[in-house]
C-alpha atoms as a PDB file:
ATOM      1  CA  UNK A   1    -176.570 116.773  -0.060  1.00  0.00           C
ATOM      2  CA  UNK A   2    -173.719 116.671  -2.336  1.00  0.00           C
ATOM      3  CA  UNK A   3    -170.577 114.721  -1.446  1.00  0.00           C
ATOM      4  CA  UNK A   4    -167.771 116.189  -0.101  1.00  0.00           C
ATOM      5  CA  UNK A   5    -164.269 115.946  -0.938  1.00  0.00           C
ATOM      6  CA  UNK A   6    -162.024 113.950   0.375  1.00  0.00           C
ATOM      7  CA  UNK A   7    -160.233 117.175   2.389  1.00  0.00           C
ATOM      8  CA  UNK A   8    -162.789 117.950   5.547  1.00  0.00           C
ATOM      9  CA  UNK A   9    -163.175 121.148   6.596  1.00  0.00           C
ATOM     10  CA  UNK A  10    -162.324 120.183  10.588  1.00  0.00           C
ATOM     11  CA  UNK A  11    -165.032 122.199  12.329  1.00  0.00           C
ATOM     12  CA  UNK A  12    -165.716 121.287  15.363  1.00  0.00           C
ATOM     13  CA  UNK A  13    -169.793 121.730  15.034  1.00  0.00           C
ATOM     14  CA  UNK A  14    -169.706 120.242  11.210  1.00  0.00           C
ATOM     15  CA  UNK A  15    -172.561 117.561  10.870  1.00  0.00           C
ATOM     16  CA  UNK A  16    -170.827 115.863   7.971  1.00  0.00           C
ATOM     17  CA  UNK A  17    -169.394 112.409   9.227  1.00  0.00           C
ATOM     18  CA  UNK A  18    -165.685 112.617   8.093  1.00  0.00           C
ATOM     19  CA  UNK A  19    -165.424 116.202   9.351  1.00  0.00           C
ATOM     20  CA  UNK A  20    -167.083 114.799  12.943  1.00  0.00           C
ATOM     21  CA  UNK A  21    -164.221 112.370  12.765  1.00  0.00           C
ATOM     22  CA  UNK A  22    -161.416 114.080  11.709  1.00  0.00           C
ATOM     23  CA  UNK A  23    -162.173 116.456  14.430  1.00  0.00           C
ATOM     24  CA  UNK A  24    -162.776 113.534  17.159  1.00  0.00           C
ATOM     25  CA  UNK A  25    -158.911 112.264  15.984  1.00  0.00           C
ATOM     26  CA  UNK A  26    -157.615 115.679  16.681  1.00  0.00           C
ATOM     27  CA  UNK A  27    -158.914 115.848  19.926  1.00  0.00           C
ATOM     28  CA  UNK A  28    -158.060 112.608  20.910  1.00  0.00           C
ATOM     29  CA  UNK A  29    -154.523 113.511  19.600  1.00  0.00           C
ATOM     30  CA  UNK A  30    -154.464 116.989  21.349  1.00  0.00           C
ATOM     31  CA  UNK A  31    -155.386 115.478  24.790  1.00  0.00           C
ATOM     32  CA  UNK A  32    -152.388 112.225  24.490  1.00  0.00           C
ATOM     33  CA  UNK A  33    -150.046 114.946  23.583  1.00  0.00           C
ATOM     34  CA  UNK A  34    -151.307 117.502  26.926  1.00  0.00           C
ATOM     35  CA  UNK A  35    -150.710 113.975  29.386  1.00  0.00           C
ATOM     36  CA  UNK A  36    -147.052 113.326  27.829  1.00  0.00           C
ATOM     37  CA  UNK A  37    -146.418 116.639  28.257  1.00  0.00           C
ATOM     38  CA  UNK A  38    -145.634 117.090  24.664  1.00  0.00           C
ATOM     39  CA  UNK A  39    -148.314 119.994  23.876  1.00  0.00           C
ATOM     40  CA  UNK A  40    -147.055 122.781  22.108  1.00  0.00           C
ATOM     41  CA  UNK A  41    -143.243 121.842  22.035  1.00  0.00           C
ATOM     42  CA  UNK A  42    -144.015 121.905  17.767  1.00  0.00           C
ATOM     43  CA  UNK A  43    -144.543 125.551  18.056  1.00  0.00           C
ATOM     44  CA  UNK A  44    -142.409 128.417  18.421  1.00  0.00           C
ATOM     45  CA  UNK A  45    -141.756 132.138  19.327  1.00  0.00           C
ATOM     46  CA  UNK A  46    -142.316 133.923  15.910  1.00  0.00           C
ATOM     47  CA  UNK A  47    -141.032 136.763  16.747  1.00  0.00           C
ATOM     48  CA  UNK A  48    -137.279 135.350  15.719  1.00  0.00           C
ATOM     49  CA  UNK A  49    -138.919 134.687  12.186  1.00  0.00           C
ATOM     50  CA  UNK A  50    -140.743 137.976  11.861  1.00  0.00           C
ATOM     51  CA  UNK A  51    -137.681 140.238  11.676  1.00  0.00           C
ATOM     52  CA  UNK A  52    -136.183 137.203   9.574  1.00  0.00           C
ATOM     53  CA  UNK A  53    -138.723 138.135   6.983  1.00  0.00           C
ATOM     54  CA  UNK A  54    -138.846 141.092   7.444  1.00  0.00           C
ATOM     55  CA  UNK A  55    -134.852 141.717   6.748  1.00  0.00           C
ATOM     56  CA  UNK A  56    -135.834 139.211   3.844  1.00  0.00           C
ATOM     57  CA  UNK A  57    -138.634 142.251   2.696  1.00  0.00           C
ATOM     58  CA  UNK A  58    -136.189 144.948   2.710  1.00  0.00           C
ATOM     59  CA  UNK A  59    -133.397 142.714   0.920  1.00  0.00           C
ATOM     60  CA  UNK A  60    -135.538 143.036  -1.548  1.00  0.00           C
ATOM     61  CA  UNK A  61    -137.753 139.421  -1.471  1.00  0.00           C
ATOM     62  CA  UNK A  62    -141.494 139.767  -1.512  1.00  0.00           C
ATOM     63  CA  UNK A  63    -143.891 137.482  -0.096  1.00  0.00           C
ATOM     64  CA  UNK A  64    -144.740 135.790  -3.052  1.00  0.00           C
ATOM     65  CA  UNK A  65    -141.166 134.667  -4.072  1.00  0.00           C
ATOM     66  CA  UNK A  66    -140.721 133.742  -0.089  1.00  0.00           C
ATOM     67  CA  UNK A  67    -143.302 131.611   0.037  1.00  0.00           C
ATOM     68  CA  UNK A  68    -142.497 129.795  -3.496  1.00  0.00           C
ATOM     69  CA  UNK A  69    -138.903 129.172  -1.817  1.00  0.00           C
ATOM     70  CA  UNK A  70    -139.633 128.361   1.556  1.00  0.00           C
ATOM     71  CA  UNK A  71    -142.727 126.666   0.667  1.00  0.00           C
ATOM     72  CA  UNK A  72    -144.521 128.244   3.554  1.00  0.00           C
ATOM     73  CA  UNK A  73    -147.844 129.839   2.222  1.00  0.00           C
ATOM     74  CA  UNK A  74    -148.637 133.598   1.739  1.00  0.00           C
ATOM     75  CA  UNK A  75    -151.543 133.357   4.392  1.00  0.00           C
ATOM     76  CA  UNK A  76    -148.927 132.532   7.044  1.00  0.00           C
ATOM     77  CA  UNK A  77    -146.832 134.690   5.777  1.00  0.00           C
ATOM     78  CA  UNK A  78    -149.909 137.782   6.210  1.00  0.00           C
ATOM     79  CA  UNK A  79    -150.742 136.495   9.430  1.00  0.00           C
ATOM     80  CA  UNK A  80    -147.041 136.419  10.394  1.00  0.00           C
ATOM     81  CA  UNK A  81    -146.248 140.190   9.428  1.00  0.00           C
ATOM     82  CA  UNK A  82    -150.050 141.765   9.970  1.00  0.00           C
ATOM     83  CA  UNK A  83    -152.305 139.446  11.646  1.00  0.00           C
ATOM     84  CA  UNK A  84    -155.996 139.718  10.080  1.00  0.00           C
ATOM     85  CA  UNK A  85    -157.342 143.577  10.602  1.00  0.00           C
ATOM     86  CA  UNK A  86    -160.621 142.232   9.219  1.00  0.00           C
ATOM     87  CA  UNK A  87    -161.039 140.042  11.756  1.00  0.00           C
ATOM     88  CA  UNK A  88    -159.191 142.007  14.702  1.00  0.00           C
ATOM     89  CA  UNK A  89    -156.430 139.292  15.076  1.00  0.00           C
ATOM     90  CA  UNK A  90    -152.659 141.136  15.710  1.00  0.00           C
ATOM     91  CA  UNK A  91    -150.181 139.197  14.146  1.00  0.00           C
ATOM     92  CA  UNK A  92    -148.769 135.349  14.787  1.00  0.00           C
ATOM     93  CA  UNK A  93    -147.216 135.111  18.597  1.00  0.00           C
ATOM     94  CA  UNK A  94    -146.233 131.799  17.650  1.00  0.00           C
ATOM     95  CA  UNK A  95    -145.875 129.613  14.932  1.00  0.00           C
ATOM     96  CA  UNK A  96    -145.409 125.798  13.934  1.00  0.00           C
ATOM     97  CA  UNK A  97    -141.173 124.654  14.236  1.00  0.00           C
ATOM     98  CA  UNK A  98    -141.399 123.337  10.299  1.00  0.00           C
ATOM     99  CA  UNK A  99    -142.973 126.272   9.121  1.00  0.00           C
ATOM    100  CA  UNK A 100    -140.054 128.547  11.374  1.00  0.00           C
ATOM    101  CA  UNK A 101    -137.682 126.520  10.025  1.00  0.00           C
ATOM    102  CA  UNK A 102    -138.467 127.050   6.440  1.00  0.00           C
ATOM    103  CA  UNK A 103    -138.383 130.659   6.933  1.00  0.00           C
ATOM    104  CA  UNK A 104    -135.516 130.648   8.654  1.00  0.00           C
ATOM    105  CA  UNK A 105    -133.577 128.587   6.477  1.00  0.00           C
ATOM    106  CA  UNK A 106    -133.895 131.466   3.310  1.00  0.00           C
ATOM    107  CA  UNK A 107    -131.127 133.736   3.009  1.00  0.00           C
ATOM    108  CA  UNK A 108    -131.251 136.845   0.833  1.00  0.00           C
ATOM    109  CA  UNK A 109    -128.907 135.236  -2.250  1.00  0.00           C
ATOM    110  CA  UNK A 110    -128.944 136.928  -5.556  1.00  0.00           C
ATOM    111  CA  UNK A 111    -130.159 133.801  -7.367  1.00  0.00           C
ATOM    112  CA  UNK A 112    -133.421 133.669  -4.500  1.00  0.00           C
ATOM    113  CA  UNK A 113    -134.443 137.383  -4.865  1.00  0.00           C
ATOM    114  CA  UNK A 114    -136.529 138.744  -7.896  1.00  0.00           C
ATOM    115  CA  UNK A 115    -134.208 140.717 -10.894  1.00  0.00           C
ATOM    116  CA  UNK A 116    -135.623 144.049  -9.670  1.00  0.00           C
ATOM    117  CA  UNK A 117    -134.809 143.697  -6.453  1.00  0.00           C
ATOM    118  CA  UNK A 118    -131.888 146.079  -5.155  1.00  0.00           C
ATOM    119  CA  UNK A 119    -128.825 145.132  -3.370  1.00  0.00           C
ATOM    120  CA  UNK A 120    -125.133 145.476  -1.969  1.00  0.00           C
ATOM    121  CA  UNK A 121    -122.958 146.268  -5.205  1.00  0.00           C
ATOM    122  CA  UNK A 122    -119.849 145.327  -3.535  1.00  0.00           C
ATOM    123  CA  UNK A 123    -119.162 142.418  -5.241  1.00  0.00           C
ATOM    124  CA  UNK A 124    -120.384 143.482  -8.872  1.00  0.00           C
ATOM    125  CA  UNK A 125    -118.209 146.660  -8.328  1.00  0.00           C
ATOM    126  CA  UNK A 126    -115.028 144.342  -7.676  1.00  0.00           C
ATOM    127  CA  UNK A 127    -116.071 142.203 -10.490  1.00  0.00           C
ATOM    128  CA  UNK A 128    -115.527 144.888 -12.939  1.00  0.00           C
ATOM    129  CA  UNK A 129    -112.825 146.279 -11.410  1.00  0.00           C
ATOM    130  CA  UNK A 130    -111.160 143.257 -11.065  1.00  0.00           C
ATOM    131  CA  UNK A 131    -111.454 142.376 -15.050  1.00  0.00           C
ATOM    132  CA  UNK A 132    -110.483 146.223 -15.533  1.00  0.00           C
ATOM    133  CA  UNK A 133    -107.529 145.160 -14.221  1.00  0.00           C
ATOM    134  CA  UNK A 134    -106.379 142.244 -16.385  1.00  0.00           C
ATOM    135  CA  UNK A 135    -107.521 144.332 -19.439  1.00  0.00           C
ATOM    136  CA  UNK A 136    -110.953 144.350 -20.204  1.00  0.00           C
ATOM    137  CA  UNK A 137    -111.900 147.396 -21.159  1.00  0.00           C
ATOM    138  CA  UNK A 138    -115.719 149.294 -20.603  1.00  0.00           C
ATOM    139  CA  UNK A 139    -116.810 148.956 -24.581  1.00  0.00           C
ATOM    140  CA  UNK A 140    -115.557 144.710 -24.277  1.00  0.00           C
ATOM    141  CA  UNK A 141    -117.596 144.547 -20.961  1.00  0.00           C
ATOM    142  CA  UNK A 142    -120.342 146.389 -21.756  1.00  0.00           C
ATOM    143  CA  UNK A 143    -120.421 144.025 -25.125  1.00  0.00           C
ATOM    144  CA  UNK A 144    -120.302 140.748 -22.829  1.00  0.00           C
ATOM    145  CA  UNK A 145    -123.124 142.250 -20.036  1.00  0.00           C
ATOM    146  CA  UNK A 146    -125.231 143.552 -23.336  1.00  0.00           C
ATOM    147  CA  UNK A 147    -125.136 146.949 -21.720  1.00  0.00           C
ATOM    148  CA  UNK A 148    -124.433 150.665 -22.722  1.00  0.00           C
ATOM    149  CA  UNK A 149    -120.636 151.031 -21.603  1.00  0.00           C
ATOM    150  CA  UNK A 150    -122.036 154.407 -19.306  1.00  0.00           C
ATOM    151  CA  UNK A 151    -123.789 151.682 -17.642  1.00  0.00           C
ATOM    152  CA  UNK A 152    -120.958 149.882 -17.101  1.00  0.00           C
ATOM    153  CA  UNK A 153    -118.938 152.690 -15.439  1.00  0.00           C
ATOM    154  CA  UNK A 154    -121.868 153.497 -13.591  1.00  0.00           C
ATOM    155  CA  UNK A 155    -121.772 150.164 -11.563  1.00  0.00           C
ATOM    156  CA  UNK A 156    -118.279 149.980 -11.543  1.00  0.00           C
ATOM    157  CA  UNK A 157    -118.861 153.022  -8.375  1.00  0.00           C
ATOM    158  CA  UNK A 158    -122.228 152.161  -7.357  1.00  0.00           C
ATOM    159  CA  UNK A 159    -123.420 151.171  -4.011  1.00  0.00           C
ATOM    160  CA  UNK A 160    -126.364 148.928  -4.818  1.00  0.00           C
ATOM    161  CA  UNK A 161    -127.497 147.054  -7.966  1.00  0.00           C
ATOM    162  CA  UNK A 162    -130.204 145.143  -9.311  1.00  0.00           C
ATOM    163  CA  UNK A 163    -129.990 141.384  -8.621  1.00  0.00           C
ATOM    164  CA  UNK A 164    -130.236 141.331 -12.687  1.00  0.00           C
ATOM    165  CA  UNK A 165    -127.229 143.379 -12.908  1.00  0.00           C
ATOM    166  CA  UNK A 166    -125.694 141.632  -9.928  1.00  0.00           C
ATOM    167  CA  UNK A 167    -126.264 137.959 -11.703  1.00  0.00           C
ATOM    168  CA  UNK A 168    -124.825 139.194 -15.089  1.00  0.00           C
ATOM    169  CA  UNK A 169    -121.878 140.675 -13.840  1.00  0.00           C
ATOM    170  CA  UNK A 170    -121.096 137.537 -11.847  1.00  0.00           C
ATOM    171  CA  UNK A 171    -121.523 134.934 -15.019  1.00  0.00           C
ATOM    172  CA  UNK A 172    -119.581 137.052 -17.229  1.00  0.00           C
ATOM    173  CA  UNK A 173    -116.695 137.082 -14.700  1.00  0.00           C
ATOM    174  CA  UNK A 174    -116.803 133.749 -14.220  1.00  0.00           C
ATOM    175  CA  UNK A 175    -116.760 133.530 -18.049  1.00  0.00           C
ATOM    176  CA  UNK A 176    -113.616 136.147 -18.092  1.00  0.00           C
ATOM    177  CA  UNK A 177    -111.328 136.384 -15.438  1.00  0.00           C
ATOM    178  CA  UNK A 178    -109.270 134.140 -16.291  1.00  0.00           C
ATOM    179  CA  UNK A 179    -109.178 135.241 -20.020  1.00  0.00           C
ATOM    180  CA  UNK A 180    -107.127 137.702 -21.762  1.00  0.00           C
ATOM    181  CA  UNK A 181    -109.151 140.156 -23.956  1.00  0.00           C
ATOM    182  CA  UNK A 182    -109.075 140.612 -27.392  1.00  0.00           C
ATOM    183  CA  UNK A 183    -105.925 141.855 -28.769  1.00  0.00           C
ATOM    184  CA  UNK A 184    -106.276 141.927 -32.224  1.00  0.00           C
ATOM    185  CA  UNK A 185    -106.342 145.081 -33.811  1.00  0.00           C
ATOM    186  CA  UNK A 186    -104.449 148.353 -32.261  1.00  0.00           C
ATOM    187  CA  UNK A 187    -107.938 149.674 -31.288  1.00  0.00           C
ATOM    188  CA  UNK A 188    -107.967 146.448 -28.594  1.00  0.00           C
ATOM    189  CA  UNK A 189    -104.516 146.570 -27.546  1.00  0.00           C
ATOM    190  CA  UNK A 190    -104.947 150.458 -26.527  1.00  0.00           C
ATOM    191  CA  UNK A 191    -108.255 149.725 -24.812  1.00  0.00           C
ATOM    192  CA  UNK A 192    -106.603 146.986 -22.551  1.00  0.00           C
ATOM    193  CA  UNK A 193    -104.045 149.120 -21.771  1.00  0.00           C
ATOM    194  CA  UNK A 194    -105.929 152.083 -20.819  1.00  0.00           C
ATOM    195  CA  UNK A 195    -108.177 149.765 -18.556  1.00  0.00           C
ATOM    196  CA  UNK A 196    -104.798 148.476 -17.193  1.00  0.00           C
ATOM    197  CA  UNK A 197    -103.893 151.682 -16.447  1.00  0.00           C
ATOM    198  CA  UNK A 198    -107.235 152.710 -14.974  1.00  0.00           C
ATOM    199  CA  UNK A 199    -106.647 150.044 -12.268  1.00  0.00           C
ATOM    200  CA  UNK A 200    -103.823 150.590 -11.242  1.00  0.00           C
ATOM    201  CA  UNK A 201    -104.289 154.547 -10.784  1.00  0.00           C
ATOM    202  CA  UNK A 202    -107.361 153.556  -8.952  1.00  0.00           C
ATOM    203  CA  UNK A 203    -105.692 150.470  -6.786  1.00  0.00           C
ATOM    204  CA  UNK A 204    -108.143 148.260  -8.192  1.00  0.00           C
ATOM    205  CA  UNK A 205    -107.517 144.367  -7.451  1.00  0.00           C
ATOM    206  CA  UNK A 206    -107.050 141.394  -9.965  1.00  0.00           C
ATOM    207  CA  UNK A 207    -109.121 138.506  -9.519  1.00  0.00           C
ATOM    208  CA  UNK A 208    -106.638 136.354  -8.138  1.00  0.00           C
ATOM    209  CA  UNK A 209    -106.119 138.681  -4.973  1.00  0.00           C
ATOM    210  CA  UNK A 210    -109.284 137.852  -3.947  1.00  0.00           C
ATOM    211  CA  UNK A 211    -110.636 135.100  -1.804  1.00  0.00           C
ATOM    212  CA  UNK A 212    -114.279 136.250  -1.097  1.00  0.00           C
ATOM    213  CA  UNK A 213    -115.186 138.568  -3.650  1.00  0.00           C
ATOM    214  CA  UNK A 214    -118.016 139.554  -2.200  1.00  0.00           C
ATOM    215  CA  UNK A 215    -117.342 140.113   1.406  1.00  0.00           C
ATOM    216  CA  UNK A 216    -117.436 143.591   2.067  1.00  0.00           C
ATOM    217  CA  UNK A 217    -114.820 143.283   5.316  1.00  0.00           C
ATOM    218  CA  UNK A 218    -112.363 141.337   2.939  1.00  0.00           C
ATOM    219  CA  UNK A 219    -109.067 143.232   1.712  1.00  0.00           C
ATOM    220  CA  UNK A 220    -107.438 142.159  -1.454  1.00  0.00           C
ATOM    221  CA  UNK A 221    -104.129 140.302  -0.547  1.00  0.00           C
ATOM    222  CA  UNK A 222    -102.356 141.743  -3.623  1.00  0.00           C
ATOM    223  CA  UNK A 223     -98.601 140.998  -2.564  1.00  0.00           C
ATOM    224  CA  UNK A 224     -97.016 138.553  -5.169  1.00  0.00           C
ATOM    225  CA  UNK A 225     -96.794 134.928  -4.066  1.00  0.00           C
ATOM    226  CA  UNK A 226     -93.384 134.515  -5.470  1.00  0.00           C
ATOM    227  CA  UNK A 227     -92.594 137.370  -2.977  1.00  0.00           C
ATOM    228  CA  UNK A 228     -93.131 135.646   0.236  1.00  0.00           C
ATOM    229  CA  UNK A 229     -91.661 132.883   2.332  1.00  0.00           C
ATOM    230  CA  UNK A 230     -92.988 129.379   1.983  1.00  0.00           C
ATOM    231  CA  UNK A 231     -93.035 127.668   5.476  1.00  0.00           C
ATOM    232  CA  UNK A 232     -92.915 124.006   4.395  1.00  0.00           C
ATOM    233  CA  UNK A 233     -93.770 122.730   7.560  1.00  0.00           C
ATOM    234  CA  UNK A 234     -97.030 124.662   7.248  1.00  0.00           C
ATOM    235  CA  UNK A 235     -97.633 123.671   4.362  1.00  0.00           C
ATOM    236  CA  UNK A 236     -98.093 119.826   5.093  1.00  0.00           C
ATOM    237  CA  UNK A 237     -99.623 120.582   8.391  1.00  0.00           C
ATOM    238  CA  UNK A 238    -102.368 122.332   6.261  1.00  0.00           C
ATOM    239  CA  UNK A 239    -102.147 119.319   4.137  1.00  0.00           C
ATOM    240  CA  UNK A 240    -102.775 116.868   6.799  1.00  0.00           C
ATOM    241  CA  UNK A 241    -105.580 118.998   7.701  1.00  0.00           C
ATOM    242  CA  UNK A 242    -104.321 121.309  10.455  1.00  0.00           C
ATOM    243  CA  UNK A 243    -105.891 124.631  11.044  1.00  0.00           C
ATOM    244  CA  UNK A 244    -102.231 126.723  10.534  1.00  0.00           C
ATOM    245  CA  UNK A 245    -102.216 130.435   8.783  1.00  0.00           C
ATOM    246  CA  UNK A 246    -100.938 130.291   5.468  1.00  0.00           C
ATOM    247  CA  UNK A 247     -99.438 133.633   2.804  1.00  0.00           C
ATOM    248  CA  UNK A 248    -100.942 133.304  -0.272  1.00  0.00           C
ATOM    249  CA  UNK A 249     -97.360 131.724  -1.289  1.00  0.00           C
ATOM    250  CA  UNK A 250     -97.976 129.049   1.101  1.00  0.00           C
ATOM    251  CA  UNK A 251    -101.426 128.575  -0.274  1.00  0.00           C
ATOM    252  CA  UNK A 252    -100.242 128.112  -3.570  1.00  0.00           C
ATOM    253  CA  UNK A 253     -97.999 125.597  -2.451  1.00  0.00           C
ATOM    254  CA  UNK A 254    -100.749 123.498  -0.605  1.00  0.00           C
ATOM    255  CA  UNK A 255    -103.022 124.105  -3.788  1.00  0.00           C
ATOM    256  CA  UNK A 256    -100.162 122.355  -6.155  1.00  0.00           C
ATOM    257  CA  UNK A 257     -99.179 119.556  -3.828  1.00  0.00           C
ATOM    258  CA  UNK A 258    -103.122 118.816  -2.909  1.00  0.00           C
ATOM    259  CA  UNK A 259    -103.552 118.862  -6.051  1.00  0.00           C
ATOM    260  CA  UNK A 260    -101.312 116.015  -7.505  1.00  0.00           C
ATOM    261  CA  UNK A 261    -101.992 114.139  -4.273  1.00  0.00           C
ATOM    262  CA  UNK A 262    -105.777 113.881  -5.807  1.00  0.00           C
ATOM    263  CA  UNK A 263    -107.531 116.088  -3.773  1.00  0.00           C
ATOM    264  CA  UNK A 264    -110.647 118.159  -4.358  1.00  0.00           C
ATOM    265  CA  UNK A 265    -111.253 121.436  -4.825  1.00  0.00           C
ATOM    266  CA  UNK A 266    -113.694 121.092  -1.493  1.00  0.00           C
ATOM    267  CA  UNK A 267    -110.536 119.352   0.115  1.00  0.00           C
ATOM    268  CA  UNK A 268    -108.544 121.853  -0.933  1.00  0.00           C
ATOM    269  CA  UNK A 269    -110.996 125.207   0.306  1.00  0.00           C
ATOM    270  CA  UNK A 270    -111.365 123.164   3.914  1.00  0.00           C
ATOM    271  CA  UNK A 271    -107.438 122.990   4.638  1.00  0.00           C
ATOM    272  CA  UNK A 272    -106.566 126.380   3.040  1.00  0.00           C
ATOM    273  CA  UNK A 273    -109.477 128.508   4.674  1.00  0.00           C
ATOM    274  CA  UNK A 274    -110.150 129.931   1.487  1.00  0.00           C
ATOM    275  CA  UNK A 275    -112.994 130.057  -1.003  1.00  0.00           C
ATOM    276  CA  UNK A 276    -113.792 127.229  -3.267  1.00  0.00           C
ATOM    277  CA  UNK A 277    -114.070 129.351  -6.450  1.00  0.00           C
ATOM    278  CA  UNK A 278    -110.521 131.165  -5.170  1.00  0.00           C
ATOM    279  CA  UNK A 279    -109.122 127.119  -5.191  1.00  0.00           C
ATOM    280  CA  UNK A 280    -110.099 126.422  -8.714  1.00  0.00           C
ATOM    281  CA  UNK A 281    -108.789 129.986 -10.163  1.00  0.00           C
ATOM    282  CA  UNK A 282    -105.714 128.726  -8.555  1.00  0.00           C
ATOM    283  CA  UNK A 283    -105.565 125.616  -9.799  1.00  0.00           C
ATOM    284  CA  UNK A 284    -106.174 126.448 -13.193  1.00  0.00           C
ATOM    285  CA  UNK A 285    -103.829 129.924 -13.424  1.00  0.00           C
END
């Protein structure tokens, strides 16, 4: 008989002498674990992770991506969400704590889910917008996203996008919103002007009135800084690291002072409640 590899099989009734052992160890583990009471505390009610997965399906991530990112293989995953028809088994009742945890620990994100894969356009539609509303016209967007410009207008209303789409959109705003567009000829002077326009017929928001770009319950805070009160006191609670309410004056404030007091753009998100990526726009307007 040929030898076999180093990995045993673990059958119970296997003659081969590392597989009789491996299985003798398990057993011997199994029954320490049943006296200390310790027996299946490592496993856990799957249901929990099956609609996890499941919401993770209809986001738009198939098993084959979940597993690569959870690291959780696709048979779990099939015995998970179907059990085994073949072999009459209805799917998992429970299921090992690491492997729940894994799962569990996967969230739909744009960068996780494959390019085809649709989702909420809500922040790719205030992307655009937003840059529509500094200037950048459909023809210069649809040049930076490599895009027809029809496309372009067509997101800039839609409900749900591909995560291709999605990713594009968000790395040319990060590229632009802070950027003025071209203005060189008459041609690109009109077209900002007529995106300008555009926006504000529309009530579209700059970048800089938004915190969370993509939170769908967030409302653009688009009254001018220089408009509102600054509460000084406020402001160095904040500072010190009190949990106060702050106008987007106030932030301002706490984002200049924190800011030649050394601290970090993580510092500076914690104490103002707002985004990190809202911080640095901030810092650097």
């Amino acid at each position: 008989m040929r030898e076999l590899s180093p990995l045993t099989c673990y059958k119970k009734r296997c003659g081969h002498t590392a597989c009789r052992e491996a299985w003798n160890a398990y057993s011997r583990n199994r029954t320490r674990m049943r006296a200390y009471g310790l027996l299946g505390r490592d496993w856990v009610d799957a249901e929990p992770v099956r609609q996890h997965v499941r919401a993770l399906g209809a986001a738009g991530m198939g098993e084959a991506r979940l597993a690569e990112v959870s690291g959780v293989n696709q048979g779990t995953l099939r015995s998970l969400l179907r059990g085994d028809e073949r072999r009459g088994l209805a799917p998992t009742k429970r299921i090992r704590r690491w492997r729940a945890e894994a799962l569990l620990s996967v969230e739909p994100a744009v960068d996780l889910l494959s390019g085809g894969s649709r989702i909420d356009a809500t922040g790719t539609r205030r992307r655009l917008q937003a840059l529509a509303a500094i200037g950048w016209s459909t023809g210069r967007l649809a040049e930076e996203l490599g895009r027809d410009s029809r496309v372009v207008c067509r997101v800039r209303s839609a409900e749900t996008v591909t995560t291709r789409t999605a990713r594009d959109v968000r790395d040319a705003y990060d590229r632009l919103w802070d950027s003025k567009p071209p203005d060189e000829t008459r041609w690109d002077r009109n077209a900002a002007s007529r995106a300008r326009n555009l926006a504000a017929r529309e009530g579209w928001a700059k970048p800089m009135d938004w915190d969370n770009i993509d939170d769908p319950s967030e409302v653009p805070a688009v009254a001018p800084a220089d408009s509102l009160d600054v509460d000084e006191i406020a402001v160095e609670l904040a500072l010190a690291g009190e949990k106060v309410p702050l106008n987007r004056a106030e932030v301002a404030e706490v984002i200049r002072i924190g800011t030649g007091r050394g601290m970090s753009a993580n510092q500076l998100a914690e104490v103002t409640g707002r985004d990190k990526r809202t911080v640095q726009r901030r810092r650097s307007a």
